[in-house]
Every structure is written in C-alpha cells, then in structure tokens.
Protein backbone atom coordinates (compact mmCIF):
# COMPACT_ATOMS: atom_id res chain seq x y z
CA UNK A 1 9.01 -7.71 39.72
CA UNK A 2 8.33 -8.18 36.05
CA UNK A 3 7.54 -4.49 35.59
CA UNK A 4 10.77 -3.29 37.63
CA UNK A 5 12.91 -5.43 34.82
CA UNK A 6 11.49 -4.50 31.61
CA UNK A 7 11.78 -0.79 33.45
CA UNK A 8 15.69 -1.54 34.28
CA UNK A 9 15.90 -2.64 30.27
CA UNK A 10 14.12 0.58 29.20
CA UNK A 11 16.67 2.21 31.17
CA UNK A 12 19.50 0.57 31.00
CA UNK A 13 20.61 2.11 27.23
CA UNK A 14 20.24 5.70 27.98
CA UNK A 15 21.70 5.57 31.53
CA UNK A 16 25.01 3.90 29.85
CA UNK A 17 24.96 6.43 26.69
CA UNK A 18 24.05 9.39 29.42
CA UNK A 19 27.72 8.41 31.94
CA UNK A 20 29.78 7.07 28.86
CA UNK A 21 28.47 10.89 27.24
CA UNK A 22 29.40 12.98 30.50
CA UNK A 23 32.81 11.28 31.39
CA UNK A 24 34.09 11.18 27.81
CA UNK A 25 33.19 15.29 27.81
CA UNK A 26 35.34 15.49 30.71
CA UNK A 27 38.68 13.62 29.30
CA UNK A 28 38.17 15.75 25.85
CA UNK A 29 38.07 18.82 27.58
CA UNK A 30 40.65 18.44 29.89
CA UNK A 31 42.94 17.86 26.97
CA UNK A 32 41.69 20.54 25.06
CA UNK A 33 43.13 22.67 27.71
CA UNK A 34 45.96 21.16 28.78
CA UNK A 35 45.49 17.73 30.69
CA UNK A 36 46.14 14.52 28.77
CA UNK A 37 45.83 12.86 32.49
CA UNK A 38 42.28 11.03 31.38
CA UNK A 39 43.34 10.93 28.10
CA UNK A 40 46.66 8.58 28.73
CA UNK A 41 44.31 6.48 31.08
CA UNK A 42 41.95 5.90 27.97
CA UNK A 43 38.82 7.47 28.97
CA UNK A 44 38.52 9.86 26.24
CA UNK A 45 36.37 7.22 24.82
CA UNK A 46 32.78 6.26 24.07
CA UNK A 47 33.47 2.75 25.56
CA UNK A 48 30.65 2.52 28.04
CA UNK A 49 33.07 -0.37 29.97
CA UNK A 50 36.11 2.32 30.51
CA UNK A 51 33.46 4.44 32.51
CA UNK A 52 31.10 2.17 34.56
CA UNK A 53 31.75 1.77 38.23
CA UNK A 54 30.28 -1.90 39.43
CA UNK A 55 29.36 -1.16 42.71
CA UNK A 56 27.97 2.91 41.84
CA UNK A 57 26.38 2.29 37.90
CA UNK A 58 25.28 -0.79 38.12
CA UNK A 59 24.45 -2.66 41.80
CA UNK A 60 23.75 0.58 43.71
CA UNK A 61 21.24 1.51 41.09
CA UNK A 62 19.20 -1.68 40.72
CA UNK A 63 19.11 -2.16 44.51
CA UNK A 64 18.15 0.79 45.07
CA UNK A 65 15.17 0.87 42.48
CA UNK A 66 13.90 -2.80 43.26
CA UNK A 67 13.61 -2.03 46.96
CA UNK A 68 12.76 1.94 47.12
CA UNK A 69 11.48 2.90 43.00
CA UNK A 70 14.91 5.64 43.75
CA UNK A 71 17.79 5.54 41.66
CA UNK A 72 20.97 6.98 42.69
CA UNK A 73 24.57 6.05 41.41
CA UNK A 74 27.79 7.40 39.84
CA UNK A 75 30.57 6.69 37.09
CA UNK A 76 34.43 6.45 37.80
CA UNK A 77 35.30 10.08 37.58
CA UNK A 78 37.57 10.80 35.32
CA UNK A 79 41.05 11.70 36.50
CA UNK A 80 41.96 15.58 35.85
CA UNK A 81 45.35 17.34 37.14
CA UNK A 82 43.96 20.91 37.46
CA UNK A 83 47.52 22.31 37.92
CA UNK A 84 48.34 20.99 33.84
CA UNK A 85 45.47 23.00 32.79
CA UNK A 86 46.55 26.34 30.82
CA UNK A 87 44.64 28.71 32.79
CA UNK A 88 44.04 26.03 36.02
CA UNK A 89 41.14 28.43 37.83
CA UNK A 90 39.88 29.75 34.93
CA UNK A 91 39.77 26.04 32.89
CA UNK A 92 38.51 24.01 35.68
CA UNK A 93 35.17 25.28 35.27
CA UNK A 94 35.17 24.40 31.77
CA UNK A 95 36.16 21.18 32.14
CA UNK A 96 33.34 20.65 34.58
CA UNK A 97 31.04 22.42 32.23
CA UNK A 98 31.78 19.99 29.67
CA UNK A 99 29.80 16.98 31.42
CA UNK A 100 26.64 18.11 32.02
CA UNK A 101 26.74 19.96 28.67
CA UNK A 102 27.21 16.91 27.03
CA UNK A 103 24.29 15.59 28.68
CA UNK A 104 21.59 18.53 27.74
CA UNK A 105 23.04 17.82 24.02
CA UNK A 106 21.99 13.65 24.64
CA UNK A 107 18.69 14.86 25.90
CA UNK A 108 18.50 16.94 22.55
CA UNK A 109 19.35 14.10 20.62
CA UNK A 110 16.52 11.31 22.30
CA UNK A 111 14.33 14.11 21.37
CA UNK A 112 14.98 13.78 17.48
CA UNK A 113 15.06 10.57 18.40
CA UNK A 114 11.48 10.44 19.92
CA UNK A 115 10.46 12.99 16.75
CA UNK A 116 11.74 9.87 14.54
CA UNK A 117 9.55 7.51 15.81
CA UNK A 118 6.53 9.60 15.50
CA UNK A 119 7.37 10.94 12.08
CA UNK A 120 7.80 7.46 10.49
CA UNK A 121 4.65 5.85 12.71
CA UNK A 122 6.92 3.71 14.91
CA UNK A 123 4.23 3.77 17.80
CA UNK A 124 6.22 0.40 19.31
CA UNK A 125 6.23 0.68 23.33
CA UNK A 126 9.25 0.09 24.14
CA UNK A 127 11.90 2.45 21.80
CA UNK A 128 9.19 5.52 22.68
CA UNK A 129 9.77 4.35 26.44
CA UNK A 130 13.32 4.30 25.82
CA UNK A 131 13.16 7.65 24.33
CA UNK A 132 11.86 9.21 27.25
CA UNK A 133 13.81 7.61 29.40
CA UNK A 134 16.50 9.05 27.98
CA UNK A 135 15.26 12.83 27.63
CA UNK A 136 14.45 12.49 31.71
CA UNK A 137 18.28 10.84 32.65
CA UNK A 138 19.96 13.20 30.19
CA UNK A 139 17.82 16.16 31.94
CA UNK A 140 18.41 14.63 35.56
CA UNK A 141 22.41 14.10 35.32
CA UNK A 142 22.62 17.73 34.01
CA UNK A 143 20.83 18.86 36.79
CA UNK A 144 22.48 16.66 39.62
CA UNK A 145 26.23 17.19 38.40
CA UNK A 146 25.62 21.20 38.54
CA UNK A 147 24.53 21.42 42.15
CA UNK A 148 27.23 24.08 43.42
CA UNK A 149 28.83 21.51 45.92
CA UNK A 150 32.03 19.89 45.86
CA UNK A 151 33.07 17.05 44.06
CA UNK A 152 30.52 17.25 41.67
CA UNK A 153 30.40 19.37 38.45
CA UNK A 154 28.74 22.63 39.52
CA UNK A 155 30.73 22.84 43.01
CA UNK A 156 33.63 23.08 40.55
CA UNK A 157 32.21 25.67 38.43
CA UNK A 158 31.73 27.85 41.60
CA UNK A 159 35.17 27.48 43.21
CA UNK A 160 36.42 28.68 39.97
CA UNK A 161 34.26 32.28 40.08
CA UNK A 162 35.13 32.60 44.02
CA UNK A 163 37.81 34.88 45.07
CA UNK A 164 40.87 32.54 45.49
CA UNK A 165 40.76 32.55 49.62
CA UNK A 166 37.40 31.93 49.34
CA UNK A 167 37.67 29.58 46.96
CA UNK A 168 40.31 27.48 48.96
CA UNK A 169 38.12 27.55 51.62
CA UNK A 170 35.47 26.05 49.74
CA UNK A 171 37.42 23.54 47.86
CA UNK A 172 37.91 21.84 51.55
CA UNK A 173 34.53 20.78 51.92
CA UNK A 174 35.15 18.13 48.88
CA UNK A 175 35.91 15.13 51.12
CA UNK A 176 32.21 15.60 53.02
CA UNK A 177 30.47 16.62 50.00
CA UNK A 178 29.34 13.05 49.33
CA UNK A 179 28.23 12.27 52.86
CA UNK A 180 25.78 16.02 52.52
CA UNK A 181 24.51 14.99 49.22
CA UNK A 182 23.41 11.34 51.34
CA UNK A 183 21.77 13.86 53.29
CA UNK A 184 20.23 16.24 51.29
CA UNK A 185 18.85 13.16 49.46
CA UNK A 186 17.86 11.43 52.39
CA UNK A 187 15.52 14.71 53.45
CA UNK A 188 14.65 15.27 49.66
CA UNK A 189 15.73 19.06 49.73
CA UNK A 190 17.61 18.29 46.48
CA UNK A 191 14.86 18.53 44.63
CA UNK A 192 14.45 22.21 45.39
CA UNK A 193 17.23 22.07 43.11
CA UNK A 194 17.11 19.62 40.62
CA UNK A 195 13.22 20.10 39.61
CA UNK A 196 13.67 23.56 38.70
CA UNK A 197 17.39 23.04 36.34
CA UNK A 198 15.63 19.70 35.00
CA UNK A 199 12.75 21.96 33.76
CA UNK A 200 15.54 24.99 32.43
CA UNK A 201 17.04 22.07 30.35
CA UNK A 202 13.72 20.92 28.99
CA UNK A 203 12.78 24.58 27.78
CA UNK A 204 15.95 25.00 26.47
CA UNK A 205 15.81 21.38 24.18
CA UNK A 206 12.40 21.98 23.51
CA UNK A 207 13.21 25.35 21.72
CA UNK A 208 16.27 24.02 19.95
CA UNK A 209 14.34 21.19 18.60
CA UNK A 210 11.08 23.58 17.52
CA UNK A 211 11.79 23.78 14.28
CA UNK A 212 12.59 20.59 13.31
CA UNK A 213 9.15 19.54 15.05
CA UNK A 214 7.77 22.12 12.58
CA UNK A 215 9.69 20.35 9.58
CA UNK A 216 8.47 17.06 10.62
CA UNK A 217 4.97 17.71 10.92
C-alpha cells in the first residue's frame, strides 16, 4: 500500500502537466484556425483545475491502479465547433494533431529534465523517478490519443484524409468508440498499437535530444 502511494505521488505531477499540456494544445489550435469555442470557455490555459475530470483523472485512475497496477482515465475534452474552423475537414486534423504533439514535446522536455539531474549529480530517487514517469505518460498519451478510432485524437485525423462519404460513415461510430476501446483494453489488443507508436516517439526524442546529451557529457 505504501509503495502504490509514493508511486501515485511520483506520478501524480507528470500525469497533471501531460492532460493540462494536451487539452491546452487543443483550445490554442482550434483558435488558431478559427474556433474561439474552448477559448471563451477558458481552457486555453495551463490551469491543471480547468482540465481535470474528477471521476476520469483522478478516482478512475487510482482505483484502478490500487486494485489492478492498470491505469486508465481521461480529461474533459475540450469543446471544438468543427464547422467555425477555416478549412473544417482539412483543420480538424490539425487540431487533433495538436494534443498528442504537445505531449511528444513534454516527453522531450522530462528528458532535459532527466539530463539535468545527471549533469549536476542530483542522483535523489524520487525527481529521477518523476522524470521517467513523465517520459513514459508523455510517450503513452501520444500513443493512446492517435489510435485511428473515434472520439479520440487519431480517429479524427483519419476522418479528415477519408473521402467525405466515407468519412461520414466513419464519423458515426463516435458514440461506441468508448465502449470498443473498454474492449480492446479489456482483451489487451491495444497494445499491438500503443507499444509500437510509444517506441516511434522514444526514437524520435531520443534523437532530438542527442546532441544536447553530447553537450552535457
């Protein structure tokens, strides 16, 4: 019990930075082309509080982890009118770009982070623990949120490259995509997924932050 706390307090900061990141990307994007829908609701911010869901952030994730060691959980999406967007088809896949994007740039950034602590001997458990923890959340969201599935980030980067009947079609499957993530969870076939665009992320951080490894060392 002991160890599943101090775990949930290693957490806890990069998890919050990671959602608070990813939502914020969303509302800045959407008004960058056209939507000030998230903006006017005031989650263009880096207020962790505007962003956290109770129920999917914080008690669904800590239940979950005490009783199983799996963490699952979400963020209040942030509200986007496609139809204000300039180019609507075209800009919805930025705007859903601009989350998990914003994520692989938090992972790059708890790597310097991580290169910090070595570089001026901090060799203190728990900010190298926290660190990691938030290179492998930053990594993991990224991953998750581009799964090419409706409602999350990727499934609306892929109805905006469909042909538009096709891409109606697809956009109807939205209201059960929740319910097939459950299941695709459930069975662990996700992973098939995630594990391979978690480890595409990692090579990609790892060769942005190369040289300044080099001018550390």
């Amino acid at each position: 019990m002991v160890e599943n706390f101090r775990n949930i307090l290693v957490f806890a900061l990069p998890v919050l930075f990671a959602i608070t990141l990813h939502e914020a990307a969303h509302a800045y994007a959407a008004r960058r082309l056209g939507d000030n829908t998230a903006y006017a609701q005031g989650r263009m911010t880096l207020n962790p509080l505007v962003h956290i869901d109770l129920l999917g952030t914080i008690i669904i994730p800590i239940v979950l982890y005490m009783t199983s060691g799996f963490v699952f959980g979400y963020a209040k999406p942030v509200p986007v009118q496609f139809g204000n967007l300039r180019n609507p088809k075209r800009d919805m896949a930025w705007v859903a770009l601009a989350g998990p994007a914003a994520n692989l740039l938090m992972a790059f950034l708890w790597v310097v982070f991580s290169m910090l602590l070595v570089a001026f001997n901090i060799d203190e458990e728990f900010p190298n623990k926290m660190a990691r923890a938030g290179l492998v959340t930053n990594l993991l969201i990224f991953a998750f949120n581009l799964f090419p599935l409706p409602p999350l980030d990727g499934g609306r980067v892929l109805t905006s490259m469909l042909p538009n009947r096709i891409a109606y079609q697809f956009a109807r499957i939205e209201p059960y995509g929740f319910f097939i993530l459950l299941a695709l969870l459930y069975f662990n076939l996700l992973a098939f997924w995630v594990q391979p665009v978690m480890w595409l992320g990692a090579q990609a951080v790892e060769l942005i932050t190369t040289p300044l490894a080099w001018l550390l060392t």
